[in-house]
C-alpha atoms as a PDB file:
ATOM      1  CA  UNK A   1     108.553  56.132  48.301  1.00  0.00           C
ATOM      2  CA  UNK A   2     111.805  55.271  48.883  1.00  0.00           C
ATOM      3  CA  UNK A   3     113.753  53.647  45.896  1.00  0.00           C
ATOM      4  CA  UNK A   4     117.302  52.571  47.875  1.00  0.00           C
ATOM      5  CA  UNK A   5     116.112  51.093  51.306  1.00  0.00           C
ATOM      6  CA  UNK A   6     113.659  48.724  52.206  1.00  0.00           C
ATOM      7  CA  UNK A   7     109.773  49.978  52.089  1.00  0.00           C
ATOM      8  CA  UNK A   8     108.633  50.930  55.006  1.00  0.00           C
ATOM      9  CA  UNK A   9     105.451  50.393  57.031  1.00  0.00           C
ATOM     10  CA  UNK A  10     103.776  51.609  60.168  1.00  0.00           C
ATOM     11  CA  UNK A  11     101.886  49.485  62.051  1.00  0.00           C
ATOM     12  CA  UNK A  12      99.657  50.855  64.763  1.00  0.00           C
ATOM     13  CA  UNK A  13      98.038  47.932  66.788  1.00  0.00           C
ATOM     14  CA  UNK A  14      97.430  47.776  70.631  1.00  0.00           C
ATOM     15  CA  UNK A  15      96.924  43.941  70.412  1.00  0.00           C
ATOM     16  CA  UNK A  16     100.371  42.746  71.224  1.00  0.00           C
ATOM     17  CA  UNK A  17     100.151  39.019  69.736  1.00  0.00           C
ATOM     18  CA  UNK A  18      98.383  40.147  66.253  1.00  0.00           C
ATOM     19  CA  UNK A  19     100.978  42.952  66.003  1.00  0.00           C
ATOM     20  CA  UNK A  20     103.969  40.698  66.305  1.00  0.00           C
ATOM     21  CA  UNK A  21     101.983  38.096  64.203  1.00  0.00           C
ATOM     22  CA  UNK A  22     101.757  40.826  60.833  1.00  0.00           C
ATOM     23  CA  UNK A  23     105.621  42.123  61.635  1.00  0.00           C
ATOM     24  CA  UNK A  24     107.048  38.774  61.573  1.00  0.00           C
ATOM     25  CA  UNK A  25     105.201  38.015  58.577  1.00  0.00           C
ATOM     26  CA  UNK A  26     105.737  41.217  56.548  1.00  0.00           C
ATOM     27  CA  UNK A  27     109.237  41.330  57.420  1.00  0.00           C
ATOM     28  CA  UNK A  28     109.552  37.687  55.787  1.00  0.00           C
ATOM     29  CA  UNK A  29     108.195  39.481  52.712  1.00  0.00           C
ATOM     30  CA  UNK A  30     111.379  42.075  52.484  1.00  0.00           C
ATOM     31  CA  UNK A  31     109.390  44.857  54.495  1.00  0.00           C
ATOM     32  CA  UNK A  32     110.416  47.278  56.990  1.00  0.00           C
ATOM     33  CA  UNK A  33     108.007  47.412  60.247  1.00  0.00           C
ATOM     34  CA  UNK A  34     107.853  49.826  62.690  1.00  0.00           C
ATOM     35  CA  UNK A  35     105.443  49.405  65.968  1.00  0.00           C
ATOM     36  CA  UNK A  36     103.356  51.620  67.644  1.00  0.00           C
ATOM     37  CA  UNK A  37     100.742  50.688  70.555  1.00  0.00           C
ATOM     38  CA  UNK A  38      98.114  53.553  69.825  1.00  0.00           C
ATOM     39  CA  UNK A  39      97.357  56.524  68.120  1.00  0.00           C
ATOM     40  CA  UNK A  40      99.272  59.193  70.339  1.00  0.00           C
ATOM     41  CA  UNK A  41     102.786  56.526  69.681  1.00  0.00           C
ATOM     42  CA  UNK A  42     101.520  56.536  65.917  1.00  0.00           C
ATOM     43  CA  UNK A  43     100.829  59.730  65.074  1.00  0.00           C
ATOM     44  CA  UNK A  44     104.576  60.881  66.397  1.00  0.00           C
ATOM     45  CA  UNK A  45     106.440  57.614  64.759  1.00  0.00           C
ATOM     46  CA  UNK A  46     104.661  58.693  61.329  1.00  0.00           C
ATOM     47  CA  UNK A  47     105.898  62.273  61.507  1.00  0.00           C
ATOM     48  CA  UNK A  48     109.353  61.367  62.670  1.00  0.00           C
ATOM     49  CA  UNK A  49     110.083  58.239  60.163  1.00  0.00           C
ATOM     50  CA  UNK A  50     107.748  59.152  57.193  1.00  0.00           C
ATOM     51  CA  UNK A  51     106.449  55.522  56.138  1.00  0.00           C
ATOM     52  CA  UNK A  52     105.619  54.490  53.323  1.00  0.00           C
ATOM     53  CA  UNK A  53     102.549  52.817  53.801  1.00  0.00           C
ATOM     54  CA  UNK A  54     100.498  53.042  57.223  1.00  0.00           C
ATOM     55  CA  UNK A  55      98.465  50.631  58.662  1.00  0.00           C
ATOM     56  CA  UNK A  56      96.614  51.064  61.532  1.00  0.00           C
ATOM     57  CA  UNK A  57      93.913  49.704  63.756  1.00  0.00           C
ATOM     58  CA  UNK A  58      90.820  51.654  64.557  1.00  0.00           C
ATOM     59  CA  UNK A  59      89.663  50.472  67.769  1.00  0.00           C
ATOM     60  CA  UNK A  60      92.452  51.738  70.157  1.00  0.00           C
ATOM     61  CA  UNK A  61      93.262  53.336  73.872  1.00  0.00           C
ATOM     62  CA  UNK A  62      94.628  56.664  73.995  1.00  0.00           C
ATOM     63  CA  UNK A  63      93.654  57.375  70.349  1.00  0.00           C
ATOM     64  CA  UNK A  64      91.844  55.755  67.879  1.00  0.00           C
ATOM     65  CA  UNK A  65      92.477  55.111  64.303  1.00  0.00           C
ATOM     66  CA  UNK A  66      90.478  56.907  62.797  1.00  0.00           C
ATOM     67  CA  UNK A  67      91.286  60.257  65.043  1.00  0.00           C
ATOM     68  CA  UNK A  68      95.238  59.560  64.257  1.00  0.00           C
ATOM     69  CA  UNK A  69      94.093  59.862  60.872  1.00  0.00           C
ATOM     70  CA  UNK A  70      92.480  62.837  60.621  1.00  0.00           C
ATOM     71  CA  UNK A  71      95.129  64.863  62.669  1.00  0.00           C
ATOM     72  CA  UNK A  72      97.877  63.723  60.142  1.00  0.00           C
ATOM     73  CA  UNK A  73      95.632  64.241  56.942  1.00  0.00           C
ATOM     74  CA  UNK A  74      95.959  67.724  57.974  1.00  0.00           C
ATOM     75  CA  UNK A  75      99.769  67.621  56.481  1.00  0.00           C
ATOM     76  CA  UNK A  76      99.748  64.670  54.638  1.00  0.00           C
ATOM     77  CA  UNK A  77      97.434  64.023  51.700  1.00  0.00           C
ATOM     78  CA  UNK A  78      99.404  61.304  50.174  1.00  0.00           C
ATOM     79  CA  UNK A  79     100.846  58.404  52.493  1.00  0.00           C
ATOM     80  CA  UNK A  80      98.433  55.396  51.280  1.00  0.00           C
ATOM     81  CA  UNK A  81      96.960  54.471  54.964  1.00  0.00           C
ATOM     82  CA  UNK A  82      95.155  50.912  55.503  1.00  0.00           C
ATOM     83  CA  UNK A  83      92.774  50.680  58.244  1.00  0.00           C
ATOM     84  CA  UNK A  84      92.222  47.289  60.236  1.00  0.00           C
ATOM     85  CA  UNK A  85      88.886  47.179  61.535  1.00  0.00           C
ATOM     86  CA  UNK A  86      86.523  44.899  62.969  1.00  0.00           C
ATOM     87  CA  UNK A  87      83.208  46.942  62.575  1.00  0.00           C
ATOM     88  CA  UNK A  88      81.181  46.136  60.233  1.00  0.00           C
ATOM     89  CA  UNK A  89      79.034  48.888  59.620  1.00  0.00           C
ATOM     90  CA  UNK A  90      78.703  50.955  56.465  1.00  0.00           C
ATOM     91  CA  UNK A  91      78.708  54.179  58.266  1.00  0.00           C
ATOM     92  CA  UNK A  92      81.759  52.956  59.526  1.00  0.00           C
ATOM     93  CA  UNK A  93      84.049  52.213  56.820  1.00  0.00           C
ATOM     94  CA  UNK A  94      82.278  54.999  54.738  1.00  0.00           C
ATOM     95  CA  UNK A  95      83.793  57.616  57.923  1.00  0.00           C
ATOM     96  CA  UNK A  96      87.052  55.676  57.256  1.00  0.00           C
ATOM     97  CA  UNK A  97      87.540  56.556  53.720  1.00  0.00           C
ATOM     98  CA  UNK A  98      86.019  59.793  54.513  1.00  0.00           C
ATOM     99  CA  UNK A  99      89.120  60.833  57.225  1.00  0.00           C
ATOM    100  CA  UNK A 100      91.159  60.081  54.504  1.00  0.00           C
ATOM    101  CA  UNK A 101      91.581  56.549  54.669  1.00  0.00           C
ATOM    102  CA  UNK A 102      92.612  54.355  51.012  1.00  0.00           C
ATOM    103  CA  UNK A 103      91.719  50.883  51.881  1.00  0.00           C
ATOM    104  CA  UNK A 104      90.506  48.509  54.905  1.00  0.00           C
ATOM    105  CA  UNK A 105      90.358  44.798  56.236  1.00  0.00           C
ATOM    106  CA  UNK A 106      88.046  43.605  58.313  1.00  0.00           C
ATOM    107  CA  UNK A 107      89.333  41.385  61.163  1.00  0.00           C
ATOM    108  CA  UNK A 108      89.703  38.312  61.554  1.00  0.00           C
ATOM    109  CA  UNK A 109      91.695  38.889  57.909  1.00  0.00           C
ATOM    110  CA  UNK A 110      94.349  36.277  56.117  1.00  0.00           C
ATOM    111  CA  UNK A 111      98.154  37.145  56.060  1.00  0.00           C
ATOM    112  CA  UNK A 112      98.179  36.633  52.801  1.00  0.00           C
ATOM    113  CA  UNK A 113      95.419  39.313  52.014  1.00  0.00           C
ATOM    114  CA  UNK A 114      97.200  41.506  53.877  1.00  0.00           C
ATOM    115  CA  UNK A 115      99.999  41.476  51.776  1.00  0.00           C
ATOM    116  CA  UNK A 116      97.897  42.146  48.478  1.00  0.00           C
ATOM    117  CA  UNK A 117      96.044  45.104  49.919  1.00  0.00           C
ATOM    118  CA  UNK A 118      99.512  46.981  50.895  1.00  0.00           C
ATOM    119  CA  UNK A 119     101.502  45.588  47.645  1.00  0.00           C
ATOM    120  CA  UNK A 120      98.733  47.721  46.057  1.00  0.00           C
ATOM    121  CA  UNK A 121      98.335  50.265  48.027  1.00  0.00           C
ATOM    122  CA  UNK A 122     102.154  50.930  46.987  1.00  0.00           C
ATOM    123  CA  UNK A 123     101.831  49.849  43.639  1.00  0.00           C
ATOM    124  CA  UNK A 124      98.958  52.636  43.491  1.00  0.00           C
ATOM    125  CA  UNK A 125     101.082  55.231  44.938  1.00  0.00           C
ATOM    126  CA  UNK A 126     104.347  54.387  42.853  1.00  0.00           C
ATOM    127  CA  UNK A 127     103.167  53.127  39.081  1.00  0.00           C
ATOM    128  CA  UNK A 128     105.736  51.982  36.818  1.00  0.00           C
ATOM    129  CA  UNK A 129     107.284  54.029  34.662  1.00  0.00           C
ATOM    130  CA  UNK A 130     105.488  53.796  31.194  1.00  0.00           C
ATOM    131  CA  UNK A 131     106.555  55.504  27.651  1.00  0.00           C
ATOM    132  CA  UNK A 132     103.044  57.277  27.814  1.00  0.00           C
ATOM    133  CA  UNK A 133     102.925  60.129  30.773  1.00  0.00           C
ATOM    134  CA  UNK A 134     100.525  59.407  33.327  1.00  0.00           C
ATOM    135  CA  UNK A 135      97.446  61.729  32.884  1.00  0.00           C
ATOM    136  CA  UNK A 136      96.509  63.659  36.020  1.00  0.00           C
ATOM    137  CA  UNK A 137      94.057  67.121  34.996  1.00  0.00           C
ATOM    138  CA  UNK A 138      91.134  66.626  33.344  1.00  0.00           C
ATOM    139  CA  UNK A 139      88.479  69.260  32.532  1.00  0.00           C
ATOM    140  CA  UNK A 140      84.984  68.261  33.798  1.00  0.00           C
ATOM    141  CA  UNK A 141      82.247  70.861  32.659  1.00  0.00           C
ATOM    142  CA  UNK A 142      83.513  73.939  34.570  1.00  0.00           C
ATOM    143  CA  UNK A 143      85.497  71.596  36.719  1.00  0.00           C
ATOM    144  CA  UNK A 144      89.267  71.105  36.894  1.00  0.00           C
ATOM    145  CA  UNK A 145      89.783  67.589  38.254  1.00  0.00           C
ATOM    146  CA  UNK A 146      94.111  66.540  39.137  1.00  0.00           C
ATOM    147  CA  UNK A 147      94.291  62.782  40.292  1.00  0.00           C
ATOM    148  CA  UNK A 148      97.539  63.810  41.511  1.00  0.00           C
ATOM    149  CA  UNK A 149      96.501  66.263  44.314  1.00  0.00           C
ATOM    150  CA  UNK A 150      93.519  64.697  44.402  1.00  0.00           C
ATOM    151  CA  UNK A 151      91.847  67.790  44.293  1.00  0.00           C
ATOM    152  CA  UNK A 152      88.649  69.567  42.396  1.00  0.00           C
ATOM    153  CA  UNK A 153      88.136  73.089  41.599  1.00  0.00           C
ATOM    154  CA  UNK A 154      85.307  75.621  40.205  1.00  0.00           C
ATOM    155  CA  UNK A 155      85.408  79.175  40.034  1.00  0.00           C
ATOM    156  CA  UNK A 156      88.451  79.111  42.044  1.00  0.00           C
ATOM    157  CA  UNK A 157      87.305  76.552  44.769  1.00  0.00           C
ATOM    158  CA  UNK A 158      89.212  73.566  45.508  1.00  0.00           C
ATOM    159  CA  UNK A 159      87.946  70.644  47.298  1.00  0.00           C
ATOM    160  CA  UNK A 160      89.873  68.025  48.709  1.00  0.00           C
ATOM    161  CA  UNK A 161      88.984  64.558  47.393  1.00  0.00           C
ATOM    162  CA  UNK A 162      89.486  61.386  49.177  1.00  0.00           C
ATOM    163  CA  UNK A 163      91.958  58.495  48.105  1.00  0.00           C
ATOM    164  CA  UNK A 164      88.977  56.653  46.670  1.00  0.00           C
ATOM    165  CA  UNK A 165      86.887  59.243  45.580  1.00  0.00           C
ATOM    166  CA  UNK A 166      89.857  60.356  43.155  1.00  0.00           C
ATOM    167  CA  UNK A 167      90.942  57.117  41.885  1.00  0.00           C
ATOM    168  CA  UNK A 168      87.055  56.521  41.184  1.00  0.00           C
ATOM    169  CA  UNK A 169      86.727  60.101  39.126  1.00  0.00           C
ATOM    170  CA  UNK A 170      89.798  59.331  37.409  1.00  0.00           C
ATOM    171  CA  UNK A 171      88.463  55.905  36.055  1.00  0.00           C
ATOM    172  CA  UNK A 172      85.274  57.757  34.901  1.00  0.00           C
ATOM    173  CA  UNK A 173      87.444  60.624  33.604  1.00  0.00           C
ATOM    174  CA  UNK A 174      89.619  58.588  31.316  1.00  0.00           C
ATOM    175  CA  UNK A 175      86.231  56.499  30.273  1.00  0.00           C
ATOM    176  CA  UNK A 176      83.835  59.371  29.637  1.00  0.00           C
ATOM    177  CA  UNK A 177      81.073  58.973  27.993  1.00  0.00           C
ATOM    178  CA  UNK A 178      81.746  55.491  28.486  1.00  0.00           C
ATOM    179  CA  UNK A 179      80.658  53.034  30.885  1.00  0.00           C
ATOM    180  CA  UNK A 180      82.924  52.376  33.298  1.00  0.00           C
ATOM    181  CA  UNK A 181      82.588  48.587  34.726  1.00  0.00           C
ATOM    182  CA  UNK A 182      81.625  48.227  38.205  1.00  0.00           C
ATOM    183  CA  UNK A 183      83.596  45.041  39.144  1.00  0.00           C
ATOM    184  CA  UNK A 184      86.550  46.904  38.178  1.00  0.00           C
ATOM    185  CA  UNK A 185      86.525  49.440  40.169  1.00  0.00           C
ATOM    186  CA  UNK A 186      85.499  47.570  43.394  1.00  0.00           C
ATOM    187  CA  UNK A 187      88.253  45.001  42.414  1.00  0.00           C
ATOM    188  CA  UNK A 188      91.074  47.568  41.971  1.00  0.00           C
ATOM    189  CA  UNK A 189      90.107  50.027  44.817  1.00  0.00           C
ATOM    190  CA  UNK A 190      88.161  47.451  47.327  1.00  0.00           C
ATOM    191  CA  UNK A 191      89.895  44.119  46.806  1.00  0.00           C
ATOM    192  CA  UNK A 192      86.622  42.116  45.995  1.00  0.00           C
ATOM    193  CA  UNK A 193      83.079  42.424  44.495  1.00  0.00           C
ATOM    194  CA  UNK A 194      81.279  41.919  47.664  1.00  0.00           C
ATOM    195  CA  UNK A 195      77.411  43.949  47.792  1.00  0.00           C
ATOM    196  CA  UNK A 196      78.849  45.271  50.945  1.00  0.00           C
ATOM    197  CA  UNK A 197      81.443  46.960  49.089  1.00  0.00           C
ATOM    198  CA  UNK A 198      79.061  47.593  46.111  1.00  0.00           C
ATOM    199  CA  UNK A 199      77.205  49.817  48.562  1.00  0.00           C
ATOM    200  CA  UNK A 200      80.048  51.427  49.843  1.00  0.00           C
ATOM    201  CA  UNK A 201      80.999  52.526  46.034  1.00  0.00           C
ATOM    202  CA  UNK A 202      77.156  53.780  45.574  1.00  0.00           C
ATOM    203  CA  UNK A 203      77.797  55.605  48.707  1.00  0.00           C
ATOM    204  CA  UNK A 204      81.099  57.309  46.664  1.00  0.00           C
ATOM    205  CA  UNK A 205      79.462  57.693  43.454  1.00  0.00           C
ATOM    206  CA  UNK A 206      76.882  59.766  45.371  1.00  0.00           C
ATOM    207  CA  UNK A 207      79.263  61.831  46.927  1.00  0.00           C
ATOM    208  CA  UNK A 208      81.333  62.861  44.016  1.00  0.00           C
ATOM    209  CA  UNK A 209      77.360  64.005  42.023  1.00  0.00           C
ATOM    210  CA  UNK A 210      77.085  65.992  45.180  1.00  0.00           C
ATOM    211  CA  UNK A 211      80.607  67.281  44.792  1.00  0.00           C
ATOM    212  CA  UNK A 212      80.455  68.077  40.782  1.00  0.00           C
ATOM    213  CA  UNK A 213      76.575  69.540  40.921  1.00  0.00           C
ATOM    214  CA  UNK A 214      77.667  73.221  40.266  1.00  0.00           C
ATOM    215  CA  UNK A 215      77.636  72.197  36.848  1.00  0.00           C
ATOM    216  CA  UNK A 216      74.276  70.922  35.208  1.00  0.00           C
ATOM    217  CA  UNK A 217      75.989  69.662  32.259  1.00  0.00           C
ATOM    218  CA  UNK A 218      77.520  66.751  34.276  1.00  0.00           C
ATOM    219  CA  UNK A 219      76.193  63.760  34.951  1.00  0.00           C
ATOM    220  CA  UNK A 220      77.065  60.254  36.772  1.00  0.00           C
ATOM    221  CA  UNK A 221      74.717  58.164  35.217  1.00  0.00           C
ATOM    222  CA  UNK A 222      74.260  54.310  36.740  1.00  0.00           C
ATOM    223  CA  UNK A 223      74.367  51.778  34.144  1.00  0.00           C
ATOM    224  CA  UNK A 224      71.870  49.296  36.347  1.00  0.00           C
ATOM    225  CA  UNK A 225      74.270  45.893  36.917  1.00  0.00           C
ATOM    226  CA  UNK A 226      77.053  47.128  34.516  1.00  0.00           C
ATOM    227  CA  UNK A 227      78.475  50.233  36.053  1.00  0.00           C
ATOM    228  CA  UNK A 228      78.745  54.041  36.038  1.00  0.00           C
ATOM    229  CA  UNK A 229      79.472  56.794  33.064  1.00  0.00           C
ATOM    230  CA  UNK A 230      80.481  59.977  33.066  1.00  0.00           C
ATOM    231  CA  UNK A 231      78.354  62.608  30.925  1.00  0.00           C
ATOM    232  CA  UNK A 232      80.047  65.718  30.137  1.00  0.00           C
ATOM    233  CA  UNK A 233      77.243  67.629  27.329  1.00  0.00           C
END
């Protein structure tokens, strides 16, 4: 992110009123906004201005959200990217995350929430300086696991990990063999403790067993109303 100029932030929204609506408001909060009407607009204003964070609709003419999304993944693994939705499905936000989206908000949504989910979105992508180096490879079984690429590889194959599917192993990495509270990690990664988004995480935590089960040694055990640990025998 930048450290000199003002952060900025792509917002891709075809509804006119809203979009005006979240500029005026963001750029009351010291942000830099940039517009774009759908996808196709989107996808070229992210390549040619580099944002910091990118938020962006998912119902939309032209090109959708989630569509922009996965075309600019292909380049760019680590522009946080927000996702405004008004589905409600599971399968839906689950696809979200999938295409390589970090967060979402399902509309009708508060200004105000909007604010929190970017300010950490950014504060996620940028932590603070601290006297003890960040962590970011950990050794899982047969498994090497960076945070920072967000990537995992055995035998010398690397898989690409979401956003959230990272920042989840991470957690369980630097807790292993120790539970690892559920609230927490829907708090810090979802925003609330909602079952909806409880699902969603189960939906995660089943992904990343599929992902580590070259290795019979490791295990994602569920802690039943408590929250998930890490075995590594």
């Amino acid at each position: 992110m930048k450290n000199e100029e003002l952060i900025d932030i792509l917002l891709v929204e075809d509804e006119s009123t809203l979009a005006m609506i979240i500029k005026d408001t963001l750029e009351g909060q010291g942000f830099r906004i940039r517009l774009a009407k759908d996808g196709e607009e989107g996808l070229r204003l992210f390549f040619q201005k580099k944002p910091d964070v990118l938020v962006a609709d998912v119902m939309m003419p032209r090109m959708d959200g989630f569509e922009m999304v996965r075309r600019l993944r292909k380049t760019d693994k680590q522009t946080p990217v927000l996702f405004l939705t008004a589905r409600s499905a599971i399968n839906d936000v689950v696809e979200g995350f999938e295409l390589g989206g970090n967060d979402y908000l399902k509309k009708p949504f508060g200004m105000q929430e909007l604010i929190v989910r970017i300010k950490a979105l950014l504060g996620r992508a940028c932590p603070l300086m601290s006297d003890k180096p960040a962590t970011h490879t950990f050794e899982i079984g047969h498994y090497l696991f960076n945070s920072q690429t967000q990537t995992l590889t055995h035998t010398g194959l690397t898989q690409q990990l979401s956003y959230r599917e990272s920042e989840i192993l991470r957690r369980l990495c630097l807790n292993r063999n120790q539970v690892t509270d559920m609230r927490q990690l829907l708090l810090d990664l979802w925003g609330d403790d909602t079952f909806f988004n409880q699902r969603s995480l189960h939906v995660f935590i089943t992904k990343l067993r599929h992902k580590l089960s070259k290795d019979e040694r490791i295990r994602i055990v569920n802690v039943r109303g408590i929250g998930y640990k890490l075995i590594d025998n």
